[in-house]
C-alpha atoms as a PDB file:
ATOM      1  CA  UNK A   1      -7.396 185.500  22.120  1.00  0.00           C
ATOM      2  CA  UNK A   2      -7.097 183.378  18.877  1.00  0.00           C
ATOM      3  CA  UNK A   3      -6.352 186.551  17.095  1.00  0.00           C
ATOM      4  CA  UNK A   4      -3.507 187.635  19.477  1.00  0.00           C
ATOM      5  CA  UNK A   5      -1.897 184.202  19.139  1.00  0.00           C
ATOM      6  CA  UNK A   6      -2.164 184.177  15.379  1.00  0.00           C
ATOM      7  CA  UNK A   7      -0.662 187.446  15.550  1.00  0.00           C
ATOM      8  CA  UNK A   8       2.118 186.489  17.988  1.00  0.00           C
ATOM      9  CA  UNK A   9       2.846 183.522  15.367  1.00  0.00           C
ATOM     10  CA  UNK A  10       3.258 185.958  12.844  1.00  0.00           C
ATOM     11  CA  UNK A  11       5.765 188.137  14.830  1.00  0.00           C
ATOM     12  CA  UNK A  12       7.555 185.297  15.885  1.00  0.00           C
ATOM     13  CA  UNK A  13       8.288 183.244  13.050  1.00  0.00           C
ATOM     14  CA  UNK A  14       8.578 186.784  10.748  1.00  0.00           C
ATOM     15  CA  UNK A  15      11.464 187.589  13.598  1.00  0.00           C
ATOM     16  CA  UNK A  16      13.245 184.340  13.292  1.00  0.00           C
ATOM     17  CA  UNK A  17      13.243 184.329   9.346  1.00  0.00           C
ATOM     18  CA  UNK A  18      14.981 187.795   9.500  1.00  0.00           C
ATOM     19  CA  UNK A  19      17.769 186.698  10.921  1.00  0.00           C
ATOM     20  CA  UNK A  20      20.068 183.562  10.956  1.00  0.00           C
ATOM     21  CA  UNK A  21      22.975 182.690  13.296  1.00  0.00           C
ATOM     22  CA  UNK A  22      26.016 180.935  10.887  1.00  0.00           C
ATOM     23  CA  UNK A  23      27.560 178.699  12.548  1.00  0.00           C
ATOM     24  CA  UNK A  24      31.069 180.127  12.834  1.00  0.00           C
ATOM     25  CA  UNK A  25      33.694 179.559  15.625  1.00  0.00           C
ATOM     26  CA  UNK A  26      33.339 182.839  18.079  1.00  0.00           C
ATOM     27  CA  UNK A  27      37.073 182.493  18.225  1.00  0.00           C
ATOM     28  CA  UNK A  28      37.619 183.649  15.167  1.00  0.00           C
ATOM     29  CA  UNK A  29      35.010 185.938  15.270  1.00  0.00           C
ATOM     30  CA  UNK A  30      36.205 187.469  17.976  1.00  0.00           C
ATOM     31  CA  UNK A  31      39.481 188.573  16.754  1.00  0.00           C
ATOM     32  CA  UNK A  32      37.979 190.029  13.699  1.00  0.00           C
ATOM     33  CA  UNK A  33      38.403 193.949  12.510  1.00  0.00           C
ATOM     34  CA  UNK A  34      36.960 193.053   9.207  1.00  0.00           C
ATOM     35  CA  UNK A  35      34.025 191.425   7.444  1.00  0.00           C
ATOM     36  CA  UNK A  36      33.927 190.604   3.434  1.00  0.00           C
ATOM     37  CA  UNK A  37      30.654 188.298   2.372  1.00  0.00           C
ATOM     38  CA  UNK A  38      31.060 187.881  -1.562  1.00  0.00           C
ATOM     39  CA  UNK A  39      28.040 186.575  -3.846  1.00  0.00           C
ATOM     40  CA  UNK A  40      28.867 182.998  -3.652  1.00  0.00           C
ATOM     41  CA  UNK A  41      28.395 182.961   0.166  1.00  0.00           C
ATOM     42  CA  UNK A  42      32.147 182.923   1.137  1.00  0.00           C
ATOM     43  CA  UNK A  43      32.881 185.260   4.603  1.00  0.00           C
ATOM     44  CA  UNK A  44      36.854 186.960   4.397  1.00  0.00           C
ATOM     45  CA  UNK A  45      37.739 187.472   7.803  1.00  0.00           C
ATOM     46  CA  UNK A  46      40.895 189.863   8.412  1.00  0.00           C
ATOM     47  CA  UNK A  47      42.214 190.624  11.727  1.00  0.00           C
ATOM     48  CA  UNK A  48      44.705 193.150  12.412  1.00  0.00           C
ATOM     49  CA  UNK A  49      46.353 190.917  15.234  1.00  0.00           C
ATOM     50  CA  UNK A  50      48.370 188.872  13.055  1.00  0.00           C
ATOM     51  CA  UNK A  51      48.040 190.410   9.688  1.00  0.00           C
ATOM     52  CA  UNK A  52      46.037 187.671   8.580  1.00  0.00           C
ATOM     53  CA  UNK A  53      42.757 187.221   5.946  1.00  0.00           C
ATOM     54  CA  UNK A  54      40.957 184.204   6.251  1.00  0.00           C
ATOM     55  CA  UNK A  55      38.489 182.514   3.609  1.00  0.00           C
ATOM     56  CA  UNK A  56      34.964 180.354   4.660  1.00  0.00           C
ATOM     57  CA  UNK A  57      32.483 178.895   3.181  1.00  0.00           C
ATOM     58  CA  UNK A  58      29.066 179.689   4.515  1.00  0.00           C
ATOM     59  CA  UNK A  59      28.975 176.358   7.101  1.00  0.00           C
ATOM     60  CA  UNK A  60      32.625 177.637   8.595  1.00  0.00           C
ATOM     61  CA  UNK A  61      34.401 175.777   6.579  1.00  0.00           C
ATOM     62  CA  UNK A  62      38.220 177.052   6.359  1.00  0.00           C
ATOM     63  CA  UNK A  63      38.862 177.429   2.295  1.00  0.00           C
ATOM     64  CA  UNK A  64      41.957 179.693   2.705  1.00  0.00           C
ATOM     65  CA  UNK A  65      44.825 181.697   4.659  1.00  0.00           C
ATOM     66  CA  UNK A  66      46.786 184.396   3.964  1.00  0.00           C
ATOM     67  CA  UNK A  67      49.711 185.713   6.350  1.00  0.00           C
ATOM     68  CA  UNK A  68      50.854 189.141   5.663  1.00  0.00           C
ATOM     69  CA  UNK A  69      53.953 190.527   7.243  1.00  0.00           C
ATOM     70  CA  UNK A  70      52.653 194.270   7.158  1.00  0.00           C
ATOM     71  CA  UNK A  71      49.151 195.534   7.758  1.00  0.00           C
ATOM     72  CA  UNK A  72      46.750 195.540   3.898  1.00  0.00           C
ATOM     73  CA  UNK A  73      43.642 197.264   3.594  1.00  0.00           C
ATOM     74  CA  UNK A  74      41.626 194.752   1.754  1.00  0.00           C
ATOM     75  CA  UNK A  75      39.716 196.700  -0.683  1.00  0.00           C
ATOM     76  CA  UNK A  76      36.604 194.444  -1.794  1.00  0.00           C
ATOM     77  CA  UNK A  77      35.573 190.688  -2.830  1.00  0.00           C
ATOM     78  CA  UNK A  78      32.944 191.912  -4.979  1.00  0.00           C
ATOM     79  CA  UNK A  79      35.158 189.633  -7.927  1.00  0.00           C
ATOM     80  CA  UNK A  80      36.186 186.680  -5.761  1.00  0.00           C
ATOM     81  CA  UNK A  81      38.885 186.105  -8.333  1.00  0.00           C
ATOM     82  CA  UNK A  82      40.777 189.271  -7.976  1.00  0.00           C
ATOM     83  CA  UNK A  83      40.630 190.435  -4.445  1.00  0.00           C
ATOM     84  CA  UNK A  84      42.956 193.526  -4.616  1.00  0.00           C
ATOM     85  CA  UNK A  85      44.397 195.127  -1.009  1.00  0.00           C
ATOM     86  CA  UNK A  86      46.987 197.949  -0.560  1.00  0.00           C
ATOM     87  CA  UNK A  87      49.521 198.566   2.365  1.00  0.00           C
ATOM     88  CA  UNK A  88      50.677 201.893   2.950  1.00  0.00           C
ATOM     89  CA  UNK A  89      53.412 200.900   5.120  1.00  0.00           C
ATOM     90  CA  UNK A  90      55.047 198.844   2.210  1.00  0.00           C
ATOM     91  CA  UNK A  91      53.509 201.468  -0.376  1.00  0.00           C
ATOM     92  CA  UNK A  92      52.221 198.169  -2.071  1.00  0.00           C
ATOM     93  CA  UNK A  93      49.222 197.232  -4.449  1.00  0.00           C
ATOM     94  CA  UNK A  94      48.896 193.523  -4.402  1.00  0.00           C
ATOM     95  CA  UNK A  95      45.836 190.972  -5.646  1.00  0.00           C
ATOM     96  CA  UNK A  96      44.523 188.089  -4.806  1.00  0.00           C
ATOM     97  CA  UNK A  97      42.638 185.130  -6.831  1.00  0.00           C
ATOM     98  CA  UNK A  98      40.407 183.140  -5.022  1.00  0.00           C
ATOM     99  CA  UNK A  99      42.383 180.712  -3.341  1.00  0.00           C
ATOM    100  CA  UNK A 100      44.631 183.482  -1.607  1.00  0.00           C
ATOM    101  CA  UNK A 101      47.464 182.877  -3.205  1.00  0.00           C
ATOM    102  CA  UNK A 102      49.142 186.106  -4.988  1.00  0.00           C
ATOM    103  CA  UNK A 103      48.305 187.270  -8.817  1.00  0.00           C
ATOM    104  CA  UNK A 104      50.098 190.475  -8.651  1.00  0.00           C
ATOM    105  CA  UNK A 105      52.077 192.919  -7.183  1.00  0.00           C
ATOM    106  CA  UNK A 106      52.811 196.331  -7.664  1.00  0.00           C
ATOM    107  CA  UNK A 107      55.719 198.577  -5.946  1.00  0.00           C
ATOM    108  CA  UNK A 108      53.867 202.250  -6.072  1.00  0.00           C
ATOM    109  CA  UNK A 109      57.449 203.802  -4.591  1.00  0.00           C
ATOM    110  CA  UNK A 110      59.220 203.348  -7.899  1.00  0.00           C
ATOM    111  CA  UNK A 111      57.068 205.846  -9.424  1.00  0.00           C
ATOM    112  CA  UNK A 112      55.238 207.801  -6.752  1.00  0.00           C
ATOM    113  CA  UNK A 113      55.970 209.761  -3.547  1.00  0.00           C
ATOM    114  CA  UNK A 114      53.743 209.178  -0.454  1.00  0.00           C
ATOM    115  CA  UNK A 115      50.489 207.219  -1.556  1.00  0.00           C
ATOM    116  CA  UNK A 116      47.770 207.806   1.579  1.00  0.00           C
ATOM    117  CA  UNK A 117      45.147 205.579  -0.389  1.00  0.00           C
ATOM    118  CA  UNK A 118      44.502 203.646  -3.062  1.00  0.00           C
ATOM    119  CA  UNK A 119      40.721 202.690  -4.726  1.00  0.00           C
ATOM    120  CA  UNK A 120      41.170 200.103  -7.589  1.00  0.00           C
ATOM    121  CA  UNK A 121      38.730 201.092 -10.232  1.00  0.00           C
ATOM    122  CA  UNK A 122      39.049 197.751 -12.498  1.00  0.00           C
ATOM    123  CA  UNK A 123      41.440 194.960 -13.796  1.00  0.00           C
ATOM    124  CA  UNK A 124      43.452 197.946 -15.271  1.00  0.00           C
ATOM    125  CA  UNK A 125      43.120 201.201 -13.600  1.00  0.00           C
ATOM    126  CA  UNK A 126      43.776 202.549 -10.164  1.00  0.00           C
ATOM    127  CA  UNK A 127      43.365 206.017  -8.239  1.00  0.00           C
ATOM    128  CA  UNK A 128      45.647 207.018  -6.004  1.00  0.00           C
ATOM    129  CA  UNK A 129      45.971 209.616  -3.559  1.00  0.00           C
ATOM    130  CA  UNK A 130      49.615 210.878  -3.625  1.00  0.00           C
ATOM    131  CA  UNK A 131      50.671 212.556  -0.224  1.00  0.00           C
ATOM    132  CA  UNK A 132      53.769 214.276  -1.312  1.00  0.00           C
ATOM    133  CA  UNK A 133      52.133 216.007  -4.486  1.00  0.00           C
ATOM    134  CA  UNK A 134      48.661 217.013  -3.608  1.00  0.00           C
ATOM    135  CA  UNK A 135      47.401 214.492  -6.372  1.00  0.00           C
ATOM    136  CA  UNK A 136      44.733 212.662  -7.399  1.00  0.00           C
ATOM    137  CA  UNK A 137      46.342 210.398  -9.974  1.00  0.00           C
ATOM    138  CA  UNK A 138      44.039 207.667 -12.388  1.00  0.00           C
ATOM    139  CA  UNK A 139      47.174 205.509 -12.886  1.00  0.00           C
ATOM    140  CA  UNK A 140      47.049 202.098 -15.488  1.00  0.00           C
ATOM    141  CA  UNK A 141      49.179 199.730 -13.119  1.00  0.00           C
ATOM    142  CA  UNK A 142      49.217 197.207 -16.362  1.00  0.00           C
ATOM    143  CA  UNK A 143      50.852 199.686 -18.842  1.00  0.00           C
ATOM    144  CA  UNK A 144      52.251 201.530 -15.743  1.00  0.00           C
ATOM    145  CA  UNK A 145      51.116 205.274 -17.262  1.00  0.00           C
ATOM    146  CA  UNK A 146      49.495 207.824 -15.754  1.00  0.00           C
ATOM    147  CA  UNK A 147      46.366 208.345 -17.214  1.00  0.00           C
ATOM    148  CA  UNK A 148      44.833 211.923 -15.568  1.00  0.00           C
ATOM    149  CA  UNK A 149      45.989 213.659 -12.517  1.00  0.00           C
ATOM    150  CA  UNK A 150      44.163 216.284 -10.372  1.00  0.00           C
ATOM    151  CA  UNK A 151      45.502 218.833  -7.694  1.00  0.00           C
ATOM    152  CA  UNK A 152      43.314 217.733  -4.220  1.00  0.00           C
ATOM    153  CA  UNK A 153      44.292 219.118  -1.130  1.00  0.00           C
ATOM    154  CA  UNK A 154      44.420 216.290   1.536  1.00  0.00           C
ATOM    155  CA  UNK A 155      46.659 218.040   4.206  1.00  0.00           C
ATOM    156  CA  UNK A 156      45.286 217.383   7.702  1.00  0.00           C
ATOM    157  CA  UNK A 157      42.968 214.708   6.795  1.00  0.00           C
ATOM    158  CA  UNK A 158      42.405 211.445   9.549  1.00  0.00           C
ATOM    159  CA  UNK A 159      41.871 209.262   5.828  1.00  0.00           C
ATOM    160  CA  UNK A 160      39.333 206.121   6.707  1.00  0.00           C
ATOM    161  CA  UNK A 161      38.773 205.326   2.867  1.00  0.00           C
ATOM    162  CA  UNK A 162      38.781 206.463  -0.681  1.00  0.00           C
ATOM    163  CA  UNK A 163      36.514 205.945  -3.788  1.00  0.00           C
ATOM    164  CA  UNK A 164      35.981 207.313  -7.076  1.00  0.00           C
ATOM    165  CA  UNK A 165      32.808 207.422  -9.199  1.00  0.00           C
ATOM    166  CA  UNK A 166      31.259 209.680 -11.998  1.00  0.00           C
ATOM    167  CA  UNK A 167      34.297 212.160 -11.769  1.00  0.00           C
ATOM    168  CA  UNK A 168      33.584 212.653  -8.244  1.00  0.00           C
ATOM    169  CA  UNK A 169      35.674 211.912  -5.652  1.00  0.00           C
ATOM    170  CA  UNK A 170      34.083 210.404  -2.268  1.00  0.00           C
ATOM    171  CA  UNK A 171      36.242 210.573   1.189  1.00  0.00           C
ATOM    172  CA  UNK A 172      35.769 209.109   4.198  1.00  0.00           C
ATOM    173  CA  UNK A 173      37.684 210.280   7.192  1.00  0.00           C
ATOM    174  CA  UNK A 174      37.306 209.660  11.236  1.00  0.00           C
ATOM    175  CA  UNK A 175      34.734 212.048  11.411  1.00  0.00           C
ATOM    176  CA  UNK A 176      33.474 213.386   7.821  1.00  0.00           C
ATOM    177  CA  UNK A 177      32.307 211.811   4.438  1.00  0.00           C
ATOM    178  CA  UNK A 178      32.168 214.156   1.538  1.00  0.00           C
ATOM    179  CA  UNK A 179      32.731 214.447  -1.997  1.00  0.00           C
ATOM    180  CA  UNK A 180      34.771 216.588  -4.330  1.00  0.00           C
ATOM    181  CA  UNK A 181      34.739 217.360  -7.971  1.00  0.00           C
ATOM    182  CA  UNK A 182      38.158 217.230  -9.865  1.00  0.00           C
ATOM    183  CA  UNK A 183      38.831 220.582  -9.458  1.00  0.00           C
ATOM    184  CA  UNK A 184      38.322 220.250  -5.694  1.00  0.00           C
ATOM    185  CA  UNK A 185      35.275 221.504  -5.227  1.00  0.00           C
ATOM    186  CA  UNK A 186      33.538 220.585  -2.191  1.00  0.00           C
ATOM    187  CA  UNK A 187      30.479 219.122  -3.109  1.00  0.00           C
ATOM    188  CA  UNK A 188      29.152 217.492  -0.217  1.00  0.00           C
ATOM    189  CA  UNK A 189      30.175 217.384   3.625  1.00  0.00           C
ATOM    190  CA  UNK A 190      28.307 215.403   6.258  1.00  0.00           C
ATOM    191  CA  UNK A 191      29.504 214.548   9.714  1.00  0.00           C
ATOM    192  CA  UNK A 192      29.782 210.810  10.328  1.00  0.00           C
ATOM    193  CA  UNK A 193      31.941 209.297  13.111  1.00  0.00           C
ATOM    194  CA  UNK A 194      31.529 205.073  12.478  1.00  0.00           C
ATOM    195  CA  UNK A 195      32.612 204.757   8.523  1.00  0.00           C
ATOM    196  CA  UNK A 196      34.836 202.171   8.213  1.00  0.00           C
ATOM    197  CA  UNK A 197      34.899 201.602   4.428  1.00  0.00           C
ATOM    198  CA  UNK A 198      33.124 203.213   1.110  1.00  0.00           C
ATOM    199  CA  UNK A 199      31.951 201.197  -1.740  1.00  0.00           C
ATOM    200  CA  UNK A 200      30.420 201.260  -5.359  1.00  0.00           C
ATOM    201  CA  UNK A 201      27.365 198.737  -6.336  1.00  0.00           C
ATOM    202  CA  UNK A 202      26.372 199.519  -9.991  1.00  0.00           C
ATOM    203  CA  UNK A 203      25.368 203.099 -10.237  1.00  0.00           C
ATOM    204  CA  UNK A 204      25.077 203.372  -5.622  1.00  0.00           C
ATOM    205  CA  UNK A 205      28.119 204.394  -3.173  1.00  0.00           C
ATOM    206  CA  UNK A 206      27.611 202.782   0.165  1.00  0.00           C
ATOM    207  CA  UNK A 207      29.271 203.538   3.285  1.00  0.00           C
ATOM    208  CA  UNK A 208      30.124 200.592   5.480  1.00  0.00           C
ATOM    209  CA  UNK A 209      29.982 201.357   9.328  1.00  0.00           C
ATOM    210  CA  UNK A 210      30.457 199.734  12.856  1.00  0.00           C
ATOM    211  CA  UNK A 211      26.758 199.143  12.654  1.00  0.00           C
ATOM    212  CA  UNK A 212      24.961 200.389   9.820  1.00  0.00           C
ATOM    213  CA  UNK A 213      25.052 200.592   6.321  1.00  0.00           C
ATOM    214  CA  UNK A 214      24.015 203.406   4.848  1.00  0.00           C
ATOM    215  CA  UNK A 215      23.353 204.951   1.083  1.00  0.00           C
ATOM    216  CA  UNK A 216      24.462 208.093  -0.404  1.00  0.00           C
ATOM    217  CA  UNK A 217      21.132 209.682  -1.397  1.00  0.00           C
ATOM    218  CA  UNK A 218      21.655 212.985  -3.344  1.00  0.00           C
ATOM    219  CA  UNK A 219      23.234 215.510  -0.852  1.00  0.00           C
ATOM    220  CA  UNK A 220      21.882 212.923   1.946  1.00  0.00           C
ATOM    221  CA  UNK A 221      22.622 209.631   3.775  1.00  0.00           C
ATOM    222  CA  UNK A 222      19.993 206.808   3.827  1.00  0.00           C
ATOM    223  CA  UNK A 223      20.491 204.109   6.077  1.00  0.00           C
ATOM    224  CA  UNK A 224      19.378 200.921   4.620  1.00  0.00           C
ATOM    225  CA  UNK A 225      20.876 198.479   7.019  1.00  0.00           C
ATOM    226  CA  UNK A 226      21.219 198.978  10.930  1.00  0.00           C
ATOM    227  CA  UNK A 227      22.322 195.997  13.651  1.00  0.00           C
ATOM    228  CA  UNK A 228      22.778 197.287  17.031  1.00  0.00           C
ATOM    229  CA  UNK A 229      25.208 196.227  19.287  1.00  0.00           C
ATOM    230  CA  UNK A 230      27.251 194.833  16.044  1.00  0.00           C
ATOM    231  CA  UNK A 231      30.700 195.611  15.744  1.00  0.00           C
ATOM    232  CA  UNK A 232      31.336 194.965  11.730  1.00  0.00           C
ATOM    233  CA  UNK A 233      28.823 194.556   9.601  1.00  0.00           C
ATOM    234  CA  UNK A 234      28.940 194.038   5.340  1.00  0.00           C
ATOM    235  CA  UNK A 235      26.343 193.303   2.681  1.00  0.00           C
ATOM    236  CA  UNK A 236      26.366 190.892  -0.700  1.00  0.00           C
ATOM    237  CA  UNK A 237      23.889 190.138  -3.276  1.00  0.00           C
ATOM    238  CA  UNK A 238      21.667 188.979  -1.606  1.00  0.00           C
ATOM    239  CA  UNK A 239      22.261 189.017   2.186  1.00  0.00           C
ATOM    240  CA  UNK A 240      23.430 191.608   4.919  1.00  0.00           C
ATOM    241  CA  UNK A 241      26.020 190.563   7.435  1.00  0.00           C
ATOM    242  CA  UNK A 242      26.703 190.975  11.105  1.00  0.00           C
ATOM    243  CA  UNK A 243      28.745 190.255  14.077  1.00  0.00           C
ATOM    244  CA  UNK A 244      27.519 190.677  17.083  1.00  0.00           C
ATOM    245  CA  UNK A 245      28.288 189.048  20.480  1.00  0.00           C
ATOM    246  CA  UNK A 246      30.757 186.856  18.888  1.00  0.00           C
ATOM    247  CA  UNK A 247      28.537 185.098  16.303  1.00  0.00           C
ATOM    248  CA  UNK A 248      27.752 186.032  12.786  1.00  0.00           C
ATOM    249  CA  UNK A 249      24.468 186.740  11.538  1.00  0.00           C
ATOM    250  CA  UNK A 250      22.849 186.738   7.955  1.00  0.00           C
ATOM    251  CA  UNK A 251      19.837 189.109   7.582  1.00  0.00           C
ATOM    252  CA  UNK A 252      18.275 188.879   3.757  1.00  0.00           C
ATOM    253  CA  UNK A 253      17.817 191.260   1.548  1.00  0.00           C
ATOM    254  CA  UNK A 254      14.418 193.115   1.357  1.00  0.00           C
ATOM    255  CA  UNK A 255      15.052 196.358  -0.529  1.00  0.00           C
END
């Protein structure tokens, strides 16, 4: 009987260490479509209601509002101080610093046709996925050239998300994530219905889901993250992230 007990401890308190409830307002969780967590702690919260991206600390704290007149994918907090986002309806690259306020804006229209999506490599380069000319274009937004260019045939495509790595080029769509060479070769096609957003740590390309996080493994898809019932979920350093049931959960790292 001791030894069930001890075991039960074990269970228990190993459960309750694996997750934490935040204490954020369910309010705000509520209206959320998307989660950011960067490496200081900070939670972005953007909800497509109102066009709006919201900054707190880790205790709830409000540290910063933006209001947006036209719906902007935010692209990544990974650098806090350069938060870049694009809009397709305004055909519009703009960034961010860390307070929300506005570094930088750039009008694609005044040198490109239709741009479906945008992945912002670094400080200096972008890629773009041109609409109107079948392009995949590595553009340098500071000395406004066009660096490389590559025909890509994206005709048809439900685009979720976007993301270039190792001259390969990784899409996400409603249904499908694959990956294409530069000469559009198709690599890689797997069936997946719940991406929401793709992104690059170090030398890894994750896919963010409803639920899950998962890892692109070789021709395969690990999942190295899964909260059920959750309807956004995001990683940082340190820490995964969920929302579920209107309150926001931190589950830490073990990989």
């Amino acid at each position: 009987m001791k030894a069930f007990l001890k075991i039960l401890a074990i269970f228990l308190f190993c459960s309750i260490s694996a997750q934490r409830n935040l204490p954020f307002d369910s309010l705000r969780l509520k209206d959320a479509s998307d989660l950011f967590a960067d490496d200081y702690g900070n939670i972005y919260l953007y909800r497509n209601k109102d066009f709006s991206l919201s900054k707190y600390d880790s205790l709830g704290k409000q540290l910063g509002k933006l209001m947006l007149t036209l719906p902007f994918k935010i692209q990544s907090v990974q650098n806090p101080l350069n938060i870049p986002s694009f809009s397709e309806n305004a055909q519009e690259l703009r960034f961010f610093d860390q307070n929300l306020n506005l570094i930088q804006s750039i009008d694609l229209r005044e040198k490109f046709g239709m741009i479906k999506e945008v992945y912002v490599e670094d400080l200096q380069q972008v890629w773009l996925l041109d609409e109107s000319t079948k392009r995949l274009i590595q553009y340098n937004f500071r000395t406004k050239q066009i660096i490389n260019a590559f025909p890509i045939a994206i005709d048809d495509m439900d685009l979720v998300d976007i993301l270039v790595f190792e001259n390969k080029l990784y899409l996400l769509t409603k249904d499908l994530f694959s990956v294409y060479d530069f000469k559009a070769v198709k690599l890689l096609e797997i069936p997946l219905s719940d991406g929401k957003m793709l992104r690059r740590e170090n030398n890894r390309v994750l896919i963010m889901g409803k639920n899950s996080i998962k890892r692109v493994e070789g021709n395969s898809l690990k999942t190295i993250f899964m909260a059920e019932k959750s309807k956004i979920v995001d990683k940082n350093s340190s820490s995964y992230f969920a929302i579920k049931g209107n309150k926001l959960y931190l589950y830490p790292l073990n990989e």
